[in-house]
C-alpha atoms as a PDB file:
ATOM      1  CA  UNK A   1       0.000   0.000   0.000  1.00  0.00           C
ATOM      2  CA  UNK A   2       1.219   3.847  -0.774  1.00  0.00           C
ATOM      3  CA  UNK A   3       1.944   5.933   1.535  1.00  0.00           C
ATOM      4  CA  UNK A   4       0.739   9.574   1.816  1.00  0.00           C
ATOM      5  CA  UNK A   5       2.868  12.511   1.860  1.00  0.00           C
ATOM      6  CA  UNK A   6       1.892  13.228   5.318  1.00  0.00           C
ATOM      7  CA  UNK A   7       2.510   9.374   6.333  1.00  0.00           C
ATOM      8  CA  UNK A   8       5.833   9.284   5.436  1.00  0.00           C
ATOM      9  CA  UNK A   9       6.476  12.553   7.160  1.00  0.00           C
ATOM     10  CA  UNK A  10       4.990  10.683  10.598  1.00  0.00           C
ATOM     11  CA  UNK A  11       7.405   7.354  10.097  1.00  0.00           C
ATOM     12  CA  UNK A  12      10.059   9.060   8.852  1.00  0.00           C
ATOM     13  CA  UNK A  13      10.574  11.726  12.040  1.00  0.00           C
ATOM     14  CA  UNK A  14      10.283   8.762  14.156  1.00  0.00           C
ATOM     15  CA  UNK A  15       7.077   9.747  15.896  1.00  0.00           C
ATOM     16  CA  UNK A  16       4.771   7.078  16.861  1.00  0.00           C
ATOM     17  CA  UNK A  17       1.042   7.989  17.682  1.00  0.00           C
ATOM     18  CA  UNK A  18      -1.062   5.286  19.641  1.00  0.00           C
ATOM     19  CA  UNK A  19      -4.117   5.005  19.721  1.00  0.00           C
ATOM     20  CA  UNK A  20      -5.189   3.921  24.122  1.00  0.00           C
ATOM     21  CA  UNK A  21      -8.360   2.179  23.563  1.00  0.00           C
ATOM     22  CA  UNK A  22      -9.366   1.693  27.578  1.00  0.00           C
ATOM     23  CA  UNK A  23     -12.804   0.762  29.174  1.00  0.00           C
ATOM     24  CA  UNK A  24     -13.869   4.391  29.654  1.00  0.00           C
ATOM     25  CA  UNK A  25     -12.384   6.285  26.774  1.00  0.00           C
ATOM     26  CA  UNK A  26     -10.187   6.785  23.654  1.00  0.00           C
ATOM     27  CA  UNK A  27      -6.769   9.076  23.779  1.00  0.00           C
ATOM     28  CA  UNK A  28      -4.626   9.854  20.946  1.00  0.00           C
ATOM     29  CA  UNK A  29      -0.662  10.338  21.661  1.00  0.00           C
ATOM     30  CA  UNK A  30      -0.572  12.159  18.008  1.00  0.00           C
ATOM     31  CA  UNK A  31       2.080  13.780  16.014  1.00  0.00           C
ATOM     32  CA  UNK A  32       1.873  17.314  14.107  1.00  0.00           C
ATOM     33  CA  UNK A  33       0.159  15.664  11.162  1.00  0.00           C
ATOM     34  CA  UNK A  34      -2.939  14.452  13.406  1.00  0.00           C
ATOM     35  CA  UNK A  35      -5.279  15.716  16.364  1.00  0.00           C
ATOM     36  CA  UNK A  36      -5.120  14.338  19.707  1.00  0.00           C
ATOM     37  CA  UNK A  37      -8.466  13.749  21.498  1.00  0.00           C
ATOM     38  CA  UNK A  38      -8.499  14.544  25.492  1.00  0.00           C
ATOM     39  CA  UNK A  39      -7.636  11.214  27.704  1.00  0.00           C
ATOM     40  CA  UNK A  40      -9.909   9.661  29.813  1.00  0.00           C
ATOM     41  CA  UNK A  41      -9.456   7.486  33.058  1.00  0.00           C
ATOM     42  CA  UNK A  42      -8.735   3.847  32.255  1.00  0.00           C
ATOM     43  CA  UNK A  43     -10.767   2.372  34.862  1.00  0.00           C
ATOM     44  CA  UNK A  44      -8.643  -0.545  35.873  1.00  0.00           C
ATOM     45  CA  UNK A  45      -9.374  -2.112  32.543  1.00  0.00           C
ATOM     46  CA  UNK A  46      -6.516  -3.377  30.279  1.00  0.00           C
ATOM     47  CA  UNK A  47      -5.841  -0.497  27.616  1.00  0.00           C
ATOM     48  CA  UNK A  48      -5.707  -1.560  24.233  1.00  0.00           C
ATOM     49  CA  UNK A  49      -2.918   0.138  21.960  1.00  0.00           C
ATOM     50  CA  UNK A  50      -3.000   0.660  18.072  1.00  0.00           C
ATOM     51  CA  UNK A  51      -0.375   2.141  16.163  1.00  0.00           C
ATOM     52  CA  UNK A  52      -2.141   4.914  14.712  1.00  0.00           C
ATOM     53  CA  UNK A  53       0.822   5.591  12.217  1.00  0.00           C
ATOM     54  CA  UNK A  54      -0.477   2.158  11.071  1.00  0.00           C
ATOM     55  CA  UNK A  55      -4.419   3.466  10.377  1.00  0.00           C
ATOM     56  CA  UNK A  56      -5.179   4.311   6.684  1.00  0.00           C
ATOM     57  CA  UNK A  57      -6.343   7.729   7.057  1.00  0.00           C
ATOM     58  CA  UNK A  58      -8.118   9.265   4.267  1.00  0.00           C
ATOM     59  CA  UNK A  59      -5.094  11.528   2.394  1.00  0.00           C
ATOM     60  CA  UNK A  60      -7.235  14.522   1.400  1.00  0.00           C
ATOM     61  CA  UNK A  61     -10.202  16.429   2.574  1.00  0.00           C
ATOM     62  CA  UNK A  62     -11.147  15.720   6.484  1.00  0.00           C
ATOM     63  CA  UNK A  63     -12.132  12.895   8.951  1.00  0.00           C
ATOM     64  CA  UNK A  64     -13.184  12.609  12.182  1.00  0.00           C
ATOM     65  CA  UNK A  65     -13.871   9.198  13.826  1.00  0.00           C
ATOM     66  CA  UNK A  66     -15.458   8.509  17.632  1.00  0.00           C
ATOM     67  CA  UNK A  67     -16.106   5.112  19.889  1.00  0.00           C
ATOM     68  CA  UNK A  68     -19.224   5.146  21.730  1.00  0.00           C
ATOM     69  CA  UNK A  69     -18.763   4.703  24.993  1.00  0.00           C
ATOM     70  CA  UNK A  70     -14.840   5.596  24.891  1.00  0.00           C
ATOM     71  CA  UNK A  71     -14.292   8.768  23.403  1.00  0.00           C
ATOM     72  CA  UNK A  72     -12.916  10.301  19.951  1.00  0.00           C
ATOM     73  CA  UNK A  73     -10.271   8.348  18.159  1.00  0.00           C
ATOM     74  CA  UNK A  74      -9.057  10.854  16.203  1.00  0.00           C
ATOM     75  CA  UNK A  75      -9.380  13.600  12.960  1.00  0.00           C
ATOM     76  CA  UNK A  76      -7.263  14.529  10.330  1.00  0.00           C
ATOM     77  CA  UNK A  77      -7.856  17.432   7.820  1.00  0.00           C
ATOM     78  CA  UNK A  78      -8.428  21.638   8.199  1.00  0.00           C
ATOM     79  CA  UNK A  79     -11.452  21.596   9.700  1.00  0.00           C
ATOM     80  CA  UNK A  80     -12.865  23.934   7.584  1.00  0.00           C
ATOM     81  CA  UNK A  81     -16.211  24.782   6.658  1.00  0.00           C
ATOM     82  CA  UNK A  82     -17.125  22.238   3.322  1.00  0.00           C
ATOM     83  CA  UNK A  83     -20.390  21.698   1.061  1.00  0.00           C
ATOM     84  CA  UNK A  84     -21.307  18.455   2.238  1.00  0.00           C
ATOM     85  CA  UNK A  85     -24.633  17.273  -0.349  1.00  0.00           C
ATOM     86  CA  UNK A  86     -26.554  15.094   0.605  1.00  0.00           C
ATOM     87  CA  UNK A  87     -25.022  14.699   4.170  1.00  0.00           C
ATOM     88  CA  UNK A  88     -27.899  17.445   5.100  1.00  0.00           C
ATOM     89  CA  UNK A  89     -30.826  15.114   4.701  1.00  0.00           C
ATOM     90  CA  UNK A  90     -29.443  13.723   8.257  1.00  0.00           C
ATOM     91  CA  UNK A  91     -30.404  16.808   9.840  1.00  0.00           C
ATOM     92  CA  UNK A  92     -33.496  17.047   7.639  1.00  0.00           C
ATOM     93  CA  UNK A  93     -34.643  13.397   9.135  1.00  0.00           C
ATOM     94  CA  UNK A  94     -33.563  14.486  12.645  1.00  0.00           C
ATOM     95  CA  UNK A  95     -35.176  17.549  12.639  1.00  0.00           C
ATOM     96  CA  UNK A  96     -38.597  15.647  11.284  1.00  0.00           C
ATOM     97  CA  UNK A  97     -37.811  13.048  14.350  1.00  0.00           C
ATOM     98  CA  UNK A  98     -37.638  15.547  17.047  1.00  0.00           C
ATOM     99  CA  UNK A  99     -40.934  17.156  15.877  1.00  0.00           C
ATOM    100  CA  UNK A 100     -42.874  14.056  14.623  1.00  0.00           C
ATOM    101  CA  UNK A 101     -41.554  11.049  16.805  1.00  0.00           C
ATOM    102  CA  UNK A 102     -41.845   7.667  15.667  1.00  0.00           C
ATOM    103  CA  UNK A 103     -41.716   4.512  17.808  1.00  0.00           C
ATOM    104  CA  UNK A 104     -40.012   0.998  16.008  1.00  0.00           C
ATOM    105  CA  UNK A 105     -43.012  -0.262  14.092  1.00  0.00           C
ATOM    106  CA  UNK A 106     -45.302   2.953  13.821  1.00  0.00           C
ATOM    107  CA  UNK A 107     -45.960   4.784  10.508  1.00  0.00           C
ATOM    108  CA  UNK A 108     -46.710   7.930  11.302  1.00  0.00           C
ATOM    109  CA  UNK A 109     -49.494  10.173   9.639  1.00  0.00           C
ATOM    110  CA  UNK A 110     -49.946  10.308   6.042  1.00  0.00           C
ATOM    111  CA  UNK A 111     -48.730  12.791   3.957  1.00  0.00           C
ATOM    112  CA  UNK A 112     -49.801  14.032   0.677  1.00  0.00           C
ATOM    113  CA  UNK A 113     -47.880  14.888  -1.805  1.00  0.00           C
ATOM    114  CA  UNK A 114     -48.075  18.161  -3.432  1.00  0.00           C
ATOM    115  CA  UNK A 115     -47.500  19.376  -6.858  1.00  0.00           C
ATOM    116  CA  UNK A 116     -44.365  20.418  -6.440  1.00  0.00           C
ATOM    117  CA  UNK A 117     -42.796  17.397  -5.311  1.00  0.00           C
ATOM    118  CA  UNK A 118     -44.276  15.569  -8.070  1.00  0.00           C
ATOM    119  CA  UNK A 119     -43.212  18.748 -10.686  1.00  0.00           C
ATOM    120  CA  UNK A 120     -39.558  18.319  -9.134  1.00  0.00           C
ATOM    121  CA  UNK A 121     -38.780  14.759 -10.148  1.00  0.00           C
ATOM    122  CA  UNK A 122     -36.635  14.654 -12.294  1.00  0.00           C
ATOM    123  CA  UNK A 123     -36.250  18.156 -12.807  1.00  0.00           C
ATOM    124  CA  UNK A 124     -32.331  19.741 -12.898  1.00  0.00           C
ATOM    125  CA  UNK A 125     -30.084  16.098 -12.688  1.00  0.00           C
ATOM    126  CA  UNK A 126     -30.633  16.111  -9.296  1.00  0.00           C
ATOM    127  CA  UNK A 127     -31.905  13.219  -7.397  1.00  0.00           C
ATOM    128  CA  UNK A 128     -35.232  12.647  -6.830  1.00  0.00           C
ATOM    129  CA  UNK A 129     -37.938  10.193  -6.131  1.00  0.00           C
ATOM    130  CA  UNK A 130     -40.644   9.387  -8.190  1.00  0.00           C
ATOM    131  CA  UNK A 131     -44.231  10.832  -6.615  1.00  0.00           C
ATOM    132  CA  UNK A 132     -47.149  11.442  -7.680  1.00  0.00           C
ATOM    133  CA  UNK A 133     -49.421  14.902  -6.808  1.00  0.00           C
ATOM    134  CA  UNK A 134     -52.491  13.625  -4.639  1.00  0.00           C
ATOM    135  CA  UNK A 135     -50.916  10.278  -3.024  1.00  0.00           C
ATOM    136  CA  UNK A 136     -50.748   9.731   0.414  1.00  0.00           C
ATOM    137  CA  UNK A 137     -47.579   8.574   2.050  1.00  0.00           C
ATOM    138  CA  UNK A 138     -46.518   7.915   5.768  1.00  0.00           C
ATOM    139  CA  UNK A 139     -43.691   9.530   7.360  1.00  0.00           C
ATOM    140  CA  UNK A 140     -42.075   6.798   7.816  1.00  0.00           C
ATOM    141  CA  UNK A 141     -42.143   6.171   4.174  1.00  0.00           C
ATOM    142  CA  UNK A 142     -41.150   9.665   3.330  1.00  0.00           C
ATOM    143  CA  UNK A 143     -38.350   9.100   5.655  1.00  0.00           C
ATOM    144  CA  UNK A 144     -37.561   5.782   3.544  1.00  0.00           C
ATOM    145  CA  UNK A 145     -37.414   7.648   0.742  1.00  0.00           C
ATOM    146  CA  UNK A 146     -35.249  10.708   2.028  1.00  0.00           C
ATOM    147  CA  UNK A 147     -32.764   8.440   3.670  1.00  0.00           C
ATOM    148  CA  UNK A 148     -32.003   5.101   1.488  1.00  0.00           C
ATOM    149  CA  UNK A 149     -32.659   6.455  -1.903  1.00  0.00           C
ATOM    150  CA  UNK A 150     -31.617  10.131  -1.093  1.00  0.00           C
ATOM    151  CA  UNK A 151     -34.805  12.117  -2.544  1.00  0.00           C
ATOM    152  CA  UNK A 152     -34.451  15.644  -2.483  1.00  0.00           C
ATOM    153  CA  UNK A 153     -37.709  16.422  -3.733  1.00  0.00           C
ATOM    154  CA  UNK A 154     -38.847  14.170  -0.363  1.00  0.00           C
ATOM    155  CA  UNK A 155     -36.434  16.245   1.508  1.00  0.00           C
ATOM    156  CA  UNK A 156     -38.315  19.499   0.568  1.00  0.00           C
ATOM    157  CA  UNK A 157     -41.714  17.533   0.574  1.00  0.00           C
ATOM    158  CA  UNK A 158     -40.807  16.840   4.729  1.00  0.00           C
ATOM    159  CA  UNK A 159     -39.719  20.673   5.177  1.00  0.00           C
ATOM    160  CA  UNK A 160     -43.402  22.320   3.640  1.00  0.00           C
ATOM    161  CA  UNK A 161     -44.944  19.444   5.389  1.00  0.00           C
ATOM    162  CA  UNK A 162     -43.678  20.289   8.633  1.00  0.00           C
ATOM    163  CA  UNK A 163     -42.562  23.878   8.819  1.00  0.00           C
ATOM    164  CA  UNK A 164     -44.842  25.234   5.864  1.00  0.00           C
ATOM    165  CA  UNK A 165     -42.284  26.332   3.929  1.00  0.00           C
ATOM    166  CA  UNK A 166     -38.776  25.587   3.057  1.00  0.00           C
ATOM    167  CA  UNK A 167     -37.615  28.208   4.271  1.00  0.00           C
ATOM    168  CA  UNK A 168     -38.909  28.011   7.933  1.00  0.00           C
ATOM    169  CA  UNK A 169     -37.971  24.248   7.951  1.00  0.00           C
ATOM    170  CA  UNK A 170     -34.316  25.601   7.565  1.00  0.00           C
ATOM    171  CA  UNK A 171     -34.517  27.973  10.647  1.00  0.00           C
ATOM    172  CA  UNK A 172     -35.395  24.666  12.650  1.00  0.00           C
ATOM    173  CA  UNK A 173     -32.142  23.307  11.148  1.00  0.00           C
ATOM    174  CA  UNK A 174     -30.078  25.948  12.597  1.00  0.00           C
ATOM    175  CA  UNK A 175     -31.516  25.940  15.847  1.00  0.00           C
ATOM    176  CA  UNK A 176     -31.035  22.343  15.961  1.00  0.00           C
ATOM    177  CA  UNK A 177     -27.269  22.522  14.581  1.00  0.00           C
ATOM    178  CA  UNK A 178     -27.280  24.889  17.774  1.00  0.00           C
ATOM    179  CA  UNK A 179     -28.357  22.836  20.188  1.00  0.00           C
ATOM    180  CA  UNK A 180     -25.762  20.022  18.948  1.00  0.00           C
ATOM    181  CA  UNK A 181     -22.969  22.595  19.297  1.00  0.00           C
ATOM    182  CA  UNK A 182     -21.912  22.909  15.590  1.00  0.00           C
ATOM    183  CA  UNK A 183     -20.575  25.853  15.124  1.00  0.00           C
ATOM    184  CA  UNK A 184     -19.073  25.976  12.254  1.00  0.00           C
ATOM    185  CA  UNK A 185     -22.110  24.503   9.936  1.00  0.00           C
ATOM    186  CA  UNK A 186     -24.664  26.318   7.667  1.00  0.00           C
ATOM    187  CA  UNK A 187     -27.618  24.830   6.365  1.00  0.00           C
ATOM    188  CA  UNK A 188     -29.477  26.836   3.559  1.00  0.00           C
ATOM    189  CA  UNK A 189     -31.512  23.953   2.527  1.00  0.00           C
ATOM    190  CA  UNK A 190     -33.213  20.637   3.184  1.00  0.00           C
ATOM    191  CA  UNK A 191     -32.007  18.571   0.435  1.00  0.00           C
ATOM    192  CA  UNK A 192     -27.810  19.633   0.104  1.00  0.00           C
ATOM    193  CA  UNK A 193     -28.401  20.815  -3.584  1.00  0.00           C
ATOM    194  CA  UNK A 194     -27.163  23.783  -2.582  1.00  0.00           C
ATOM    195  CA  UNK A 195     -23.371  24.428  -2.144  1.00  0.00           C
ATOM    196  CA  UNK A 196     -23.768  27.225   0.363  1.00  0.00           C
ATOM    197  CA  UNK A 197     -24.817  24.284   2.908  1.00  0.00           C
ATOM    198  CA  UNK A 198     -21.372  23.586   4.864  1.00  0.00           C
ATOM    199  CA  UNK A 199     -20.206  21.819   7.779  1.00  0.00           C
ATOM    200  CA  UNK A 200     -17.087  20.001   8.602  1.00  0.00           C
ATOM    201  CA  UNK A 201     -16.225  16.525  10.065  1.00  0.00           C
ATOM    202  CA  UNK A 202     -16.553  17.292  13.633  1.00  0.00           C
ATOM    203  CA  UNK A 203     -20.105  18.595  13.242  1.00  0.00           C
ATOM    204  CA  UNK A 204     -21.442  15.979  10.999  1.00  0.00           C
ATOM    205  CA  UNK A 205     -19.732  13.461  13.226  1.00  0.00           C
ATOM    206  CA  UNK A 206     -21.954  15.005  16.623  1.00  0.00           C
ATOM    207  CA  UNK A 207     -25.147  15.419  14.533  1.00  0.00           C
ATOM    208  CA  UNK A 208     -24.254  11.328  13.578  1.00  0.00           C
ATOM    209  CA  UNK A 209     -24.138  10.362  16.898  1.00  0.00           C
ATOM    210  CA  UNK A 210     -26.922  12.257  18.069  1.00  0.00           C
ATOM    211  CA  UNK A 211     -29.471  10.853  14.919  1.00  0.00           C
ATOM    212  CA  UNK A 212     -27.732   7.147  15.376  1.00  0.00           C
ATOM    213  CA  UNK A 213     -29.693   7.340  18.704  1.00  0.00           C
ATOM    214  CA  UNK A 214     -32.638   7.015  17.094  1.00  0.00           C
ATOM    215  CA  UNK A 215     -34.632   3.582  17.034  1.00  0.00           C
ATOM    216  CA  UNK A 216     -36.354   4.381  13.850  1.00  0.00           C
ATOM    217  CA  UNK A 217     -33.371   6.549  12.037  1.00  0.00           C
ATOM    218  CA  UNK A 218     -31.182   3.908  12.667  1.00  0.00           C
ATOM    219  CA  UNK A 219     -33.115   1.681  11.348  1.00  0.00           C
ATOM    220  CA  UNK A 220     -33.901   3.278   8.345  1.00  0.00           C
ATOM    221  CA  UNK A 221     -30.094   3.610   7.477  1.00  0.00           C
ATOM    222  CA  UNK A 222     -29.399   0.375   7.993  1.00  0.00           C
ATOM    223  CA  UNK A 223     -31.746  -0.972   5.374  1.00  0.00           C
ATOM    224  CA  UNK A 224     -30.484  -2.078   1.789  1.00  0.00           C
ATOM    225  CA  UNK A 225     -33.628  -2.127  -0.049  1.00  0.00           C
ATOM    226  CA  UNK A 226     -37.252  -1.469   0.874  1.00  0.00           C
ATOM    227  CA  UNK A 227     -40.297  -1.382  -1.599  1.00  0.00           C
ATOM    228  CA  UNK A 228     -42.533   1.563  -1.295  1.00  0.00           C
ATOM    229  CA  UNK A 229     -46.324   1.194  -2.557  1.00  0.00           C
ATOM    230  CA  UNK A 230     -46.355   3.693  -6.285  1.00  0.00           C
ATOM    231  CA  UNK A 231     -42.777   3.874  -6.139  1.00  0.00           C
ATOM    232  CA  UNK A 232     -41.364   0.531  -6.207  1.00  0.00           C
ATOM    233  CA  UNK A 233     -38.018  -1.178  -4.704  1.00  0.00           C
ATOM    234  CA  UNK A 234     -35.770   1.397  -3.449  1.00  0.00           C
ATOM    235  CA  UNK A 235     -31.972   0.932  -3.003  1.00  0.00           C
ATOM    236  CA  UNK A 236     -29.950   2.273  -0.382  1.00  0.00           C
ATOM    237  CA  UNK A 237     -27.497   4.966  -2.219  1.00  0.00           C
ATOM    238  CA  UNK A 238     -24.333   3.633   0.327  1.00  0.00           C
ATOM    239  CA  UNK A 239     -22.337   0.801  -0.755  1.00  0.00           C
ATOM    240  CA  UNK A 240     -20.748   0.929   2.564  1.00  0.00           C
ATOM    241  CA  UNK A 241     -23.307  -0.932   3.527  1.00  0.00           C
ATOM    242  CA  UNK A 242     -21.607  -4.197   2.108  1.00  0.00           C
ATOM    243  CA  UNK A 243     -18.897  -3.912   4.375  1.00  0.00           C
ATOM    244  CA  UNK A 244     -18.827  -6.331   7.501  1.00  0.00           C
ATOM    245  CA  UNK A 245     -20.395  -4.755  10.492  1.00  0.00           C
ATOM    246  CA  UNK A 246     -21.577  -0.768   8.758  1.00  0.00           C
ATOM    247  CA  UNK A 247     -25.109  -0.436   9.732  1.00  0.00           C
ATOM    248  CA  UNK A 248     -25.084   3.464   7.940  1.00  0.00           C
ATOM    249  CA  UNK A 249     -25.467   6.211   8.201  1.00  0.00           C
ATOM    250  CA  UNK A 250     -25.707   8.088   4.499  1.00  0.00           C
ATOM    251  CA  UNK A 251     -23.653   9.474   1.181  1.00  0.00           C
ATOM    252  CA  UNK A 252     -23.375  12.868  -0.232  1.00  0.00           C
ATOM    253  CA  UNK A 253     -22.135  13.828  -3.637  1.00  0.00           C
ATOM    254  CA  UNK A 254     -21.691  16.588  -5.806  1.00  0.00           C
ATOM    255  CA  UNK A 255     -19.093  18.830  -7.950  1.00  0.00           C
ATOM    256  CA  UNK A 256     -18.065  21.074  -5.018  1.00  0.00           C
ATOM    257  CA  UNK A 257     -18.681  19.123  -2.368  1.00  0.00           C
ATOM    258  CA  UNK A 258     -16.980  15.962  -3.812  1.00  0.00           C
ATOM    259  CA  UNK A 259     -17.647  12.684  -1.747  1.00  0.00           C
ATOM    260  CA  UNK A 260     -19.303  12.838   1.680  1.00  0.00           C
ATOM    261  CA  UNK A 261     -19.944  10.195   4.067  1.00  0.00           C
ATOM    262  CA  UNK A 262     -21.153   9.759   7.202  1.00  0.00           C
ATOM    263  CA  UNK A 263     -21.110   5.862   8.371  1.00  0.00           C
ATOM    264  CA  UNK A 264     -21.505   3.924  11.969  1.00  0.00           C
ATOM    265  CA  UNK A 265     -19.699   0.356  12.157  1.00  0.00           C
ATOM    266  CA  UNK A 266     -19.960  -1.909  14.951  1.00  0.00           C
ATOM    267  CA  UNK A 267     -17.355  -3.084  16.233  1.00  0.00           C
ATOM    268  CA  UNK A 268     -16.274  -5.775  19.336  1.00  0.00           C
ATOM    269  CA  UNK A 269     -14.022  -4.585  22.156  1.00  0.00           C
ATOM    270  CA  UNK A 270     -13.126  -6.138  25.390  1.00  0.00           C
ATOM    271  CA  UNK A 271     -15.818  -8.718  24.561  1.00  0.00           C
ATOM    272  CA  UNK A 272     -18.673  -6.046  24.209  1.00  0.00           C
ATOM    273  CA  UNK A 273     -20.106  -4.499  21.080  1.00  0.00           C
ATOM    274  CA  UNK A 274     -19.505  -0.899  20.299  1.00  0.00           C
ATOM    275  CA  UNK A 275     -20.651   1.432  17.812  1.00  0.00           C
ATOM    276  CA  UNK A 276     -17.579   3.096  15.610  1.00  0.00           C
ATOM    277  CA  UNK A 277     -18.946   6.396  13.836  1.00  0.00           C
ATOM    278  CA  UNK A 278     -16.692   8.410  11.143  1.00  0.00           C
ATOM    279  CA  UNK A 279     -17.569  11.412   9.241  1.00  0.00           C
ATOM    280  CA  UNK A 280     -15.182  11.432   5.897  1.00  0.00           C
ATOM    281  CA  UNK A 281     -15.869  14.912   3.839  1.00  0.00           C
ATOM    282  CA  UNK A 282     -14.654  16.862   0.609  1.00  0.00           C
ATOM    283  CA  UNK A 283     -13.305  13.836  -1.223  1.00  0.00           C
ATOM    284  CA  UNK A 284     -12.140  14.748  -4.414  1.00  0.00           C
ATOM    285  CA  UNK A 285     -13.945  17.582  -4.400  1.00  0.00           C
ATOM    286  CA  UNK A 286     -14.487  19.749  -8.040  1.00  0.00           C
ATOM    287  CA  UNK A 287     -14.216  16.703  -9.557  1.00  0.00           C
ATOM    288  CA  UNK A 288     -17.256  14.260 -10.257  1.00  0.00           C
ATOM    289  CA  UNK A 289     -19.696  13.150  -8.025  1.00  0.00           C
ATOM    290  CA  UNK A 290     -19.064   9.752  -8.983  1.00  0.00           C
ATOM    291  CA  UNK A 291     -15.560  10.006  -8.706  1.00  0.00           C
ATOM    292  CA  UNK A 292     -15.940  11.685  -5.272  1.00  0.00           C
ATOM    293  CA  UNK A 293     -18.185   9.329  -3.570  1.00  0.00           C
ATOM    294  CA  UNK A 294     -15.957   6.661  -5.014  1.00  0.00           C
ATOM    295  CA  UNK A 295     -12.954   7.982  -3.105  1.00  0.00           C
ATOM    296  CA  UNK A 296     -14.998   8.473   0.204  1.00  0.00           C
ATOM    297  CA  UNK A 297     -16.196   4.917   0.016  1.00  0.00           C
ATOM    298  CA  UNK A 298     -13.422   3.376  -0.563  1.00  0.00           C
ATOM    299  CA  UNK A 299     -11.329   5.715   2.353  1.00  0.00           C
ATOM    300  CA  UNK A 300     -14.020   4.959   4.511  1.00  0.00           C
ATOM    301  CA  UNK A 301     -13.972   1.346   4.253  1.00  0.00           C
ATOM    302  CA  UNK A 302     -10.078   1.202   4.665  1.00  0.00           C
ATOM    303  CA  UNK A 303     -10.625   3.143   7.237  1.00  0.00           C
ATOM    304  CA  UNK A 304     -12.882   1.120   8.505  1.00  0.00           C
ATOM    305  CA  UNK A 305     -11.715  -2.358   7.946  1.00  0.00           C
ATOM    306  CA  UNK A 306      -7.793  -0.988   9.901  1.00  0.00           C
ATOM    307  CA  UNK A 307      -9.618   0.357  12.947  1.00  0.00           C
ATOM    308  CA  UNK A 308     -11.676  -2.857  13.313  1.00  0.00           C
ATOM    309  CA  UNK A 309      -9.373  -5.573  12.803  1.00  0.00           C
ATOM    310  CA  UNK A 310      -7.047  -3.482  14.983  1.00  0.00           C
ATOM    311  CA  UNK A 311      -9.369  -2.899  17.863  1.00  0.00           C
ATOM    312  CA  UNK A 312     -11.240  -6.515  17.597  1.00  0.00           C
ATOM    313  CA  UNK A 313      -7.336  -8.147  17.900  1.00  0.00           C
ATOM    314  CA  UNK A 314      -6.040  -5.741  20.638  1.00  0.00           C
ATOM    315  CA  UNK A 315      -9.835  -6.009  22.709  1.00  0.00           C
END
């Protein structure tokens, strides 16, 4: 395997970063190239050490990756303020969640389409879901179709639905990016079509953990295919979702936001199951879309695939 500019830089000054995996947290010993997370108390358990100079950290853009129930692992990248797509129809479902709870197993009410979400299919290349005006679907459909096939005219559907307009539905987005603590996100829009809709890793990584909470969301993510009554079989847009032990979250694509990803993985340590979360952003950006999500995908699963084998072995 190659090794990135800023990998060889790490081995070749000699500096080792470890990763302390221990029964209460996560601490990164990290060089200049990295980030180092704040240590936590080991709790009399046996700590489990990584060589984090070892972990195939995505080269370009920015990653941030956190155990539940230990801590964060680490981030790499600027930090600044990206387009993410399609990465904003996580807040969009979260938002709906917090207003219109669901229990596992309830649909919700029904929702009607309206013309305009039937006018916007396939208007503009972007991606949509087939609807038609005058059919009734329940949230948790809608949410089905925001989440697995990554709708944007189901996105927009959800914000006049619940907020009356658009517009209003994105004032709920900011007060909810608030209440999370992210800072340094904007959101502009329900769907992510627009590039003026930024965050960076560390945002989308505590609005992931926060949404992964939920029965239903979680749920939803998790699910490879699901066939929708007028619509037909829908298939989740995250190949991640192939690799062992990924149970989401969601992809997001497009020119200047290049590939976006937001997954959850779980993973075994010390003989328990935990739940690994990653945000990977601005992969290849000003590319293609294609091209981008490609490169997040395949970062994230390396990614991935290191941090579990590593952790599973050492737990």
């Amino acid at each position: 395997m190659s090794l990135s500019p800023s990998h060889r830089n790490r081995v070749a000054g000699g500096a080792l970063a470890l990763l302390l995996v221990t029964g209460l947290g996560v601490a990164v010993a990290g060089t200049a190239g990295g980030s180092a997370s704040v240590p936590h108390q080991d709790g009399g358990r046996p700590r489990v050490v990584v060589d984090d100079g070892a972990l195939p950290w995505p080269a370009g853009g920015q990653t941030a990756v956190v155990l539940e129930g230990s801590g964060p692992v680490g981030t790499r990248g600027d930090g600044r303020p990206v387009p993410i797509a399609s990465l904003t129809k996580v807040m969009t479902a979260h938002v709906i969640l917090e207003e219109h709870p669901l229990k596992p197993g309830e649909s919700g009410p029904l929702i009607e389409v309206d013309q305009q979400a039937a006018y916007e299919v396939g208007v503009g290349g972007e991606s949509t879901v087939p609807l038609q005006a005058g059919r009734r679907y329940s949230q948790r459909q809608l949410l089905e179709l925001l989440l697995i096939p990554s709708g944007n005219n189901v996105a927009r559907l959800l914000a006049r639905w619940d907020a009356g307009s658009q517009e209003a539905f994105v004032e709920k987005m900011r007060r909810a990016a608030a209440r999370l603590g992210m800072n340094h996100s904007t959101y502009t829009g329900a769907s992510g079509i627009e590039a003026t809709t930024t965050s960076t890793a560390t945002d989308q990584l505590a609005l992931a953990r926060k949404a992964m909470r939920n029965a239903v969301f979680r749920d939803i993510v998790a699910t490879r295919s699901v066939t929708v009554p007028g619509v037909g079989t829908i298939t989740n847009t995250n190949p991640l979702l192939d690799t062992p032990g990924v149970v989401g979250i969601k992809t997001g694509s497009s020119t200047p936001a290049g590939g976006n990803l937001l997954w959850a993985c779980e993973v075994r340590v010390g003989g328990t199951t935990r739940l690994l979360v990653g945000a990977v952003l601005h992969q290849r950006a000003d590319t293609t879309p294609a091209e981008g999500l490609r490169e997040a995908v395949d970062g994230s699963r390396r990614l991935i695939t290191g941090l579990r084998d590593s952790l599973t072995r050492e737990g």
